[in-house]
C-alpha atoms as a PDB file:
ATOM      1  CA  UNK A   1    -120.814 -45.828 -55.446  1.00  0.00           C
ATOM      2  CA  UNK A   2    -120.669 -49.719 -55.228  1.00  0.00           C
ATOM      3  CA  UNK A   3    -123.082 -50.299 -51.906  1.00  0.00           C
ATOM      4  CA  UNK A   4    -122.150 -54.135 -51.860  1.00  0.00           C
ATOM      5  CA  UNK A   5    -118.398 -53.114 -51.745  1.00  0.00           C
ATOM      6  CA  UNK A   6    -118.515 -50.372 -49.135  1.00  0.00           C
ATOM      7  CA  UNK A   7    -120.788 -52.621 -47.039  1.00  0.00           C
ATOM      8  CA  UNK A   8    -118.229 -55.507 -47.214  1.00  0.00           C
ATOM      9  CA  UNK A   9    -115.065 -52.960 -46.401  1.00  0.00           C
ATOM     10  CA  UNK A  10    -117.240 -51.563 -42.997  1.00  0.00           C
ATOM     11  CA  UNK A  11    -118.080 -55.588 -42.398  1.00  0.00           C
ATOM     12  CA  UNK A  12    -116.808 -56.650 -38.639  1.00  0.00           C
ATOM     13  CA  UNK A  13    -114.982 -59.791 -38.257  1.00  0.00           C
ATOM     14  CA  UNK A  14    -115.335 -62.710 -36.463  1.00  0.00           C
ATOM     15  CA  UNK A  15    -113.212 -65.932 -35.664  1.00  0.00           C
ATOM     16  CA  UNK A  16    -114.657 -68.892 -35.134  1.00  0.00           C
ATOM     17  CA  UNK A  17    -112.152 -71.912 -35.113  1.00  0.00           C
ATOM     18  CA  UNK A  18    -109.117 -70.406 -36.656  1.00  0.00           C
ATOM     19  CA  UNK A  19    -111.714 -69.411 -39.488  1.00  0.00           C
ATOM     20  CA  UNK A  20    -112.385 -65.637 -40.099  1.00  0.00           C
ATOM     21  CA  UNK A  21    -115.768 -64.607 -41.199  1.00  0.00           C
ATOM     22  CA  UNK A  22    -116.936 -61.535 -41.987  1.00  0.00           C
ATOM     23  CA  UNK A  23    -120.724 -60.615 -40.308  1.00  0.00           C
ATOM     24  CA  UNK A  24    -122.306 -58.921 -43.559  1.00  0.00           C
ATOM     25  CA  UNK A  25    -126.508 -58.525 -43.999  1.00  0.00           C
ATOM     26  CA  UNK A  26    -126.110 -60.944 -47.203  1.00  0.00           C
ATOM     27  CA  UNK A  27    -124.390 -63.746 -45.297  1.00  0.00           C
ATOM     28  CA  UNK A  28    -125.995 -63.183 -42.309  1.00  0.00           C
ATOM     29  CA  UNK A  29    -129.299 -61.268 -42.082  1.00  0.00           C
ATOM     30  CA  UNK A  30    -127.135 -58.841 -39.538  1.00  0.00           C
ATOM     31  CA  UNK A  31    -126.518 -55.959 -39.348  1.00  0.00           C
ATOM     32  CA  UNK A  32    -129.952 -54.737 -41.311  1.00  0.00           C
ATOM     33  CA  UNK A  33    -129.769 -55.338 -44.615  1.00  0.00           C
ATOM     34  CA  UNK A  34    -131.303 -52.254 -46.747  1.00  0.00           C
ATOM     35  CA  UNK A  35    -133.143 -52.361 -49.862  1.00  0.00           C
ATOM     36  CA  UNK A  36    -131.591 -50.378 -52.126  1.00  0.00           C
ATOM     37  CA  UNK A  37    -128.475 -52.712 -51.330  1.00  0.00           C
ATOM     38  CA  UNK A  38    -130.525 -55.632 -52.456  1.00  0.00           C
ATOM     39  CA  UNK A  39    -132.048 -54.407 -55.384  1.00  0.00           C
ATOM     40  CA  UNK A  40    -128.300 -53.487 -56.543  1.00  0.00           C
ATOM     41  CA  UNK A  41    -127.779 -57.090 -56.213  1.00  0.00           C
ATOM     42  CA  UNK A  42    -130.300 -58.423 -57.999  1.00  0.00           C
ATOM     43  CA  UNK A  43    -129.591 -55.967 -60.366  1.00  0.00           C
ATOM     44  CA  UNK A  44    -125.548 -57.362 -60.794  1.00  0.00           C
ATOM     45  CA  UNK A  45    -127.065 -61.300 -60.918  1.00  0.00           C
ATOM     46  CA  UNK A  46    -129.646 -60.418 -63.714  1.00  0.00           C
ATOM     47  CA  UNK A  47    -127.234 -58.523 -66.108  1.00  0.00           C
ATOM     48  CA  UNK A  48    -124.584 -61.297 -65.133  1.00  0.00           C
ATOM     49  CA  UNK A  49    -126.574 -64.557 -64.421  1.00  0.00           C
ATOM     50  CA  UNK A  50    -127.824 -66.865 -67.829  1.00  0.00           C
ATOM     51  CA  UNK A  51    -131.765 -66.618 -66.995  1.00  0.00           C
ATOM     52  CA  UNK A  52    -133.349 -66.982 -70.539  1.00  0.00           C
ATOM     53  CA  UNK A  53    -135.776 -69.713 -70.300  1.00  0.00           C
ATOM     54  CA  UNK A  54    -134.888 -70.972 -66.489  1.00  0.00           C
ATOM     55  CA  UNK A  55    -138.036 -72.606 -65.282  1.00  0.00           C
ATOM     56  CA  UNK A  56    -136.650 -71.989 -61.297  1.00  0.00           C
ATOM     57  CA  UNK A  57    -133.680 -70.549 -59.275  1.00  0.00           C
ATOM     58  CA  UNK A  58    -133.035 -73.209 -56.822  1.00  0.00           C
ATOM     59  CA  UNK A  59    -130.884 -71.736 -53.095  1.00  0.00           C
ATOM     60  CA  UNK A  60    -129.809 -73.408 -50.411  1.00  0.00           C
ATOM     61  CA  UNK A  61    -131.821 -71.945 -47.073  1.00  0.00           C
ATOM     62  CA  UNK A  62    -131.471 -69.674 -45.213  1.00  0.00           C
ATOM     63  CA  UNK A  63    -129.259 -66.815 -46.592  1.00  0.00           C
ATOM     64  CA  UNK A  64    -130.263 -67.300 -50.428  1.00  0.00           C
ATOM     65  CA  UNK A  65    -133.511 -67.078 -49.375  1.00  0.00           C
ATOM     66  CA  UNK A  66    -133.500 -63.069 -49.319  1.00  0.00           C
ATOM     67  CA  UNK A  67    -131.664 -62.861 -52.526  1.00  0.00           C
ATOM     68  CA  UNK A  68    -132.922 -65.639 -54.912  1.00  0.00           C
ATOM     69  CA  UNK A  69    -136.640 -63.996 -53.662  1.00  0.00           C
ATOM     70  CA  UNK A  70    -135.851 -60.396 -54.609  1.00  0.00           C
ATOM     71  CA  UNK A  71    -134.034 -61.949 -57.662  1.00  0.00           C
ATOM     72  CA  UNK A  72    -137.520 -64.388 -58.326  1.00  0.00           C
ATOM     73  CA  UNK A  73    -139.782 -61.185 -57.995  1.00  0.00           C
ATOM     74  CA  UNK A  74    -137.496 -59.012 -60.491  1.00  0.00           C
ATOM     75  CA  UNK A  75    -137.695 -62.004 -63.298  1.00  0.00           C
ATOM     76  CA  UNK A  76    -141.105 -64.053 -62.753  1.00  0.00           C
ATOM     77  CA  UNK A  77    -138.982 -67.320 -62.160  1.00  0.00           C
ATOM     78  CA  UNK A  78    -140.100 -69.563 -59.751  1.00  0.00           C
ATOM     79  CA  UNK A  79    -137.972 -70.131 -56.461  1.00  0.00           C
ATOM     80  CA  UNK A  80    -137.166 -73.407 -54.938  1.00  0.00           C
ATOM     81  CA  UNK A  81    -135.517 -73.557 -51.339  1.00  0.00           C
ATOM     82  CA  UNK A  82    -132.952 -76.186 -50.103  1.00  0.00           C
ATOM     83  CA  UNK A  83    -134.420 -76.323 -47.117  1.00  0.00           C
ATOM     84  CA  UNK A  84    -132.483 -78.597 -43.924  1.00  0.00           C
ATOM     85  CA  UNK A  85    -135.864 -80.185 -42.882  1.00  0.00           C
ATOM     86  CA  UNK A  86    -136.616 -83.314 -44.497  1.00  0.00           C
ATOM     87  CA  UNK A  87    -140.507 -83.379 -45.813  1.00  0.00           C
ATOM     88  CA  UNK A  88    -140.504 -87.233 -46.845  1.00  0.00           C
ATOM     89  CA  UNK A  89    -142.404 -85.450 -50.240  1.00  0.00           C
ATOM     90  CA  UNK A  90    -141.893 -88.101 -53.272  1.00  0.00           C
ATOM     91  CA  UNK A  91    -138.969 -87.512 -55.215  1.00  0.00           C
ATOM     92  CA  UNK A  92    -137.345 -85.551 -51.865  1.00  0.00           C
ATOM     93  CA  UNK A  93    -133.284 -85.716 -52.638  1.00  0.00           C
ATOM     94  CA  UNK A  94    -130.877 -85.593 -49.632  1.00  0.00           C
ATOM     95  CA  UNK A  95    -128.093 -84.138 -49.760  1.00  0.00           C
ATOM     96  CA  UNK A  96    -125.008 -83.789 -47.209  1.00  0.00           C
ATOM     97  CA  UNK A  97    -123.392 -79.948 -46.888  1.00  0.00           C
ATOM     98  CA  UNK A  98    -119.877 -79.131 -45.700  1.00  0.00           C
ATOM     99  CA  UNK A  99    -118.568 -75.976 -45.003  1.00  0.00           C
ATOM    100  CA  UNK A 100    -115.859 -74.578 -43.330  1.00  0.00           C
ATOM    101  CA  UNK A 101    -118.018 -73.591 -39.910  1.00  0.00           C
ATOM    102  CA  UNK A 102    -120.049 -76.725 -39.862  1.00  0.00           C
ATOM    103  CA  UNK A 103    -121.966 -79.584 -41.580  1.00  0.00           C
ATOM    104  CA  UNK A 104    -125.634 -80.877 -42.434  1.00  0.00           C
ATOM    105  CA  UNK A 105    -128.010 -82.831 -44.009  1.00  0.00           C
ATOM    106  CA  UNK A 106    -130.145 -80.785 -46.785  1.00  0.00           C
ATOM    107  CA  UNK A 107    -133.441 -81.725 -49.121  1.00  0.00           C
ATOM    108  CA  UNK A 108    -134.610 -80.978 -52.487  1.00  0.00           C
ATOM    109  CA  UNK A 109    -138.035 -80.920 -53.013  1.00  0.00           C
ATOM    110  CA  UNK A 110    -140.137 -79.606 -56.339  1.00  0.00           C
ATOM    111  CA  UNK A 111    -136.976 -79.764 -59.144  1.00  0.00           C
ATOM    112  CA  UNK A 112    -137.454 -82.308 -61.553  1.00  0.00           C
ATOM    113  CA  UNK A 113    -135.455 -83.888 -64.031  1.00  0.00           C
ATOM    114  CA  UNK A 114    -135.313 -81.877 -67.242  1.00  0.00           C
ATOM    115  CA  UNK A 115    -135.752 -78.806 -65.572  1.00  0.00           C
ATOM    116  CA  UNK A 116    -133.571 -75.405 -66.170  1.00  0.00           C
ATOM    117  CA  UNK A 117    -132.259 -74.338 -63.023  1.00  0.00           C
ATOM    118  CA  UNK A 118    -130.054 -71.204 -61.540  1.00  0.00           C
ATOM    119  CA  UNK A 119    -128.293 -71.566 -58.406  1.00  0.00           C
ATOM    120  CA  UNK A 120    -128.280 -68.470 -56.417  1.00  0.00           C
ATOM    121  CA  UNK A 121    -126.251 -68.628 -52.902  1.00  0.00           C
ATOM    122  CA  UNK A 122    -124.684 -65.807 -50.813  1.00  0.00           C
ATOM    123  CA  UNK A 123    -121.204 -66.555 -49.889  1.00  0.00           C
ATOM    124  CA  UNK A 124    -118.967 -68.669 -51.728  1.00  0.00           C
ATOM    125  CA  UNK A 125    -115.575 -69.944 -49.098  1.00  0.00           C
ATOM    126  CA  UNK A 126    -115.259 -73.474 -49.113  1.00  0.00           C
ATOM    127  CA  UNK A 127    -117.288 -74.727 -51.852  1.00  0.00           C
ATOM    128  CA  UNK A 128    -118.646 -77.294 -49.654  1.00  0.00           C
ATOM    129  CA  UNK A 129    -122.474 -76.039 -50.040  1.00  0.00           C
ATOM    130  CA  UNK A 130    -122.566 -75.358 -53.641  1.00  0.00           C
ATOM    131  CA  UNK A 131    -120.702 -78.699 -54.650  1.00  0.00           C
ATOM    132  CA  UNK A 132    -123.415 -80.685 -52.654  1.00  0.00           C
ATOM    133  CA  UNK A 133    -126.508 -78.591 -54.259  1.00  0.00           C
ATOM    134  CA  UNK A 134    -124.850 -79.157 -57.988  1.00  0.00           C
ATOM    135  CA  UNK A 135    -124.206 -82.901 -57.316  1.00  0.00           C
ATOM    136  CA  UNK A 136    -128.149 -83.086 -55.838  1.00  0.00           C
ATOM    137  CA  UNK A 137    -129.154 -81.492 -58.998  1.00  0.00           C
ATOM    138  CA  UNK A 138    -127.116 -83.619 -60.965  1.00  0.00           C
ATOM    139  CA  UNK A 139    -128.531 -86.647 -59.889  1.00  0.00           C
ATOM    140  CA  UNK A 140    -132.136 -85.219 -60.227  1.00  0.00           C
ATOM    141  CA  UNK A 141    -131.345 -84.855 -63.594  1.00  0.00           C
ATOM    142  CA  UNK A 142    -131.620 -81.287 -63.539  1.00  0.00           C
ATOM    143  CA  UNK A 143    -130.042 -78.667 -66.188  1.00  0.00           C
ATOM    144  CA  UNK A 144    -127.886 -76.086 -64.552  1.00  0.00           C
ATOM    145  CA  UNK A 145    -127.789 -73.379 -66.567  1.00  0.00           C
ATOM    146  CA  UNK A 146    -125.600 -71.127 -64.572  1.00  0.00           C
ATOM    147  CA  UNK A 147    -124.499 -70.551 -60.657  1.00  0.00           C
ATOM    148  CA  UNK A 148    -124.334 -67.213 -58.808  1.00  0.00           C
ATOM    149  CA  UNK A 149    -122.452 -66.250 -55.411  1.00  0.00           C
ATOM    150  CA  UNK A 150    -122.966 -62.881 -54.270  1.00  0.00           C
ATOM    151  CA  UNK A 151    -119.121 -62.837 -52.729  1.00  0.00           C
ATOM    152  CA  UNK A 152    -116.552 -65.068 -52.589  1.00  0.00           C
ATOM    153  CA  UNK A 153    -114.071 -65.320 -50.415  1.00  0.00           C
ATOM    154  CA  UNK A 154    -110.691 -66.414 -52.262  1.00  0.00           C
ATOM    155  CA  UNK A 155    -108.695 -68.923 -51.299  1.00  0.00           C
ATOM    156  CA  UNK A 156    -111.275 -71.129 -49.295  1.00  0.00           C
ATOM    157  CA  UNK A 157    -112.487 -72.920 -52.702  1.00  0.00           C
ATOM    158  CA  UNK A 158    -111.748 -76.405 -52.315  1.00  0.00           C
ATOM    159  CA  UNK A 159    -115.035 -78.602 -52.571  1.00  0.00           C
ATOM    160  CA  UNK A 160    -116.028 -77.127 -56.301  1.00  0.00           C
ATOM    161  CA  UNK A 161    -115.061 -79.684 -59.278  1.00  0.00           C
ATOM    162  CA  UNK A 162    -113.093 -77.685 -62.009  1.00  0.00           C
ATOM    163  CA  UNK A 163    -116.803 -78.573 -64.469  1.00  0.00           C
ATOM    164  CA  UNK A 164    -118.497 -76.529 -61.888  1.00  0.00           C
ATOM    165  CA  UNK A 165    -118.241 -72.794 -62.600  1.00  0.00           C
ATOM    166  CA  UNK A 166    -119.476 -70.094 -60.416  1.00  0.00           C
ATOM    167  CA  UNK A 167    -119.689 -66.390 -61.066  1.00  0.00           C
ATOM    168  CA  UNK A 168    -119.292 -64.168 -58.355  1.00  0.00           C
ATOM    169  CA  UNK A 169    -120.506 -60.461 -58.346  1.00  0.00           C
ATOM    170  CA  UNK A 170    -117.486 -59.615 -55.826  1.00  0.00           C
ATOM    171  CA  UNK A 171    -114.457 -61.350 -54.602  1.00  0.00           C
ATOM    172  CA  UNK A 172    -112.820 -60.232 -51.430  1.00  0.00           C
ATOM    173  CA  UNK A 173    -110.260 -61.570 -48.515  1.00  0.00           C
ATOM    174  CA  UNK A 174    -109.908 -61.274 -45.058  1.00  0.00           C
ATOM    175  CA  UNK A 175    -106.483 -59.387 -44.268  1.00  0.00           C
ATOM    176  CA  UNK A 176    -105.642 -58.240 -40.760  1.00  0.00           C
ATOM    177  CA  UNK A 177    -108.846 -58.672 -39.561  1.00  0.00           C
ATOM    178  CA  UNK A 178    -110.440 -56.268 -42.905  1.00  0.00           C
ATOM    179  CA  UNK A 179    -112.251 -57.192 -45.701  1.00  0.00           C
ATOM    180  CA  UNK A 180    -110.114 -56.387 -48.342  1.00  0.00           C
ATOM    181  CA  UNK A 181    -111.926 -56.340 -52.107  1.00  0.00           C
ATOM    182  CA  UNK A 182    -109.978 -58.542 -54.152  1.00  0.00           C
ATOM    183  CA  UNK A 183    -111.591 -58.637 -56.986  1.00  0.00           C
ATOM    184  CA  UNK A 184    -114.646 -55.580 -57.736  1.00  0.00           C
ATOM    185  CA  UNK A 185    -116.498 -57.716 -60.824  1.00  0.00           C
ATOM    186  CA  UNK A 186    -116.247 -61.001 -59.394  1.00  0.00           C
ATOM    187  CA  UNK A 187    -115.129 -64.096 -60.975  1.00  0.00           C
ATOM    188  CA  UNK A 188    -111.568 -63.847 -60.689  1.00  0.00           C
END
């Protein structure tokens, strides 16, 4: 049995601004998020994620944290954090994040130009986090070798440019207050 699926289809929902969200342990840290549902995520991203020769996985804080470090111990790649405290380290890159439940300022520390990177987030809705991270990168001079969301949730992509692709390891909408799975591989 899928535990990411079945987790998303039990997930309560919330509404926030005319904007439905689904409360799940990978988005959210709540309710408690348990192992062997992690490890079967880091599972999906390493048979589906491009990680030959990636000198770091780069996430945006604080809900990639979990996964890109379960993902960092299972391959020996280093982890960078996004982190929304700015350190004033040199070579620090700011970078402004939409999404569609707020907005914020965000740094890059420690990825350099050159580098091989994979982006590893949670939840991809608006777009509005990973288009920001990619354009940082970009402009670091950074190689992005490939871009992982956990789950998307379809139809709230707006923010991504058509150049930046994102694979998914589930795809799912919000239907009468449900998760409904949209999509079991992702992708789509």
């Amino acid at each position: 049995m899928d535990r990411l699926q079945a987790s998303l289809r039990d997930a309560p929902i919330v509404e926030k601004d005319g904007y439905h969200y689904f409360v799940h342990p990978v988005s959210d840290g709540v309710p408690t998020l348990d192992p062997a549902l992690l490890r079967e995520i880091t599972v999906k991203i390493v048979r589906k994620a491009e990680l030959a020769d990636v000198d770091k996985i780069v996430t945006p804080a604080a809900m990639g944290i979990h996964i890109s470090t379960a993902l960092s111990l299972a391959t020996d790649v280093p982890l960078v954090v996004i982190r929304k405290r700015e350190y004033g380290l040199e070579g620090e890159t700011p970078l402004h994040q939409e999404t569609g439940y707020g907005e914020s300022q965000m740094f890059v520390n420690d990825v350099h130009a050159d580098e091989r990177v994979v982006v590893i987030d949670d939840v991809l809705s608006t777009g509005g986090t990973l288009s920001a991270v990619l354009g940082a990168l970009e402009e670091i001079g950074a190689e992005v070798v490939d871009t992982v969301a956990v789950i998307k949730k379809v139809g709230g992509v707006t923010e991504l440019d058509d150049d930046q692709d994102v694979k998914t390891l589930v795809n799912v909408d919000v239907v009468d207050g449900e998760v409904v799975i949209v999509d079991e591989n992702g992708d789509g």
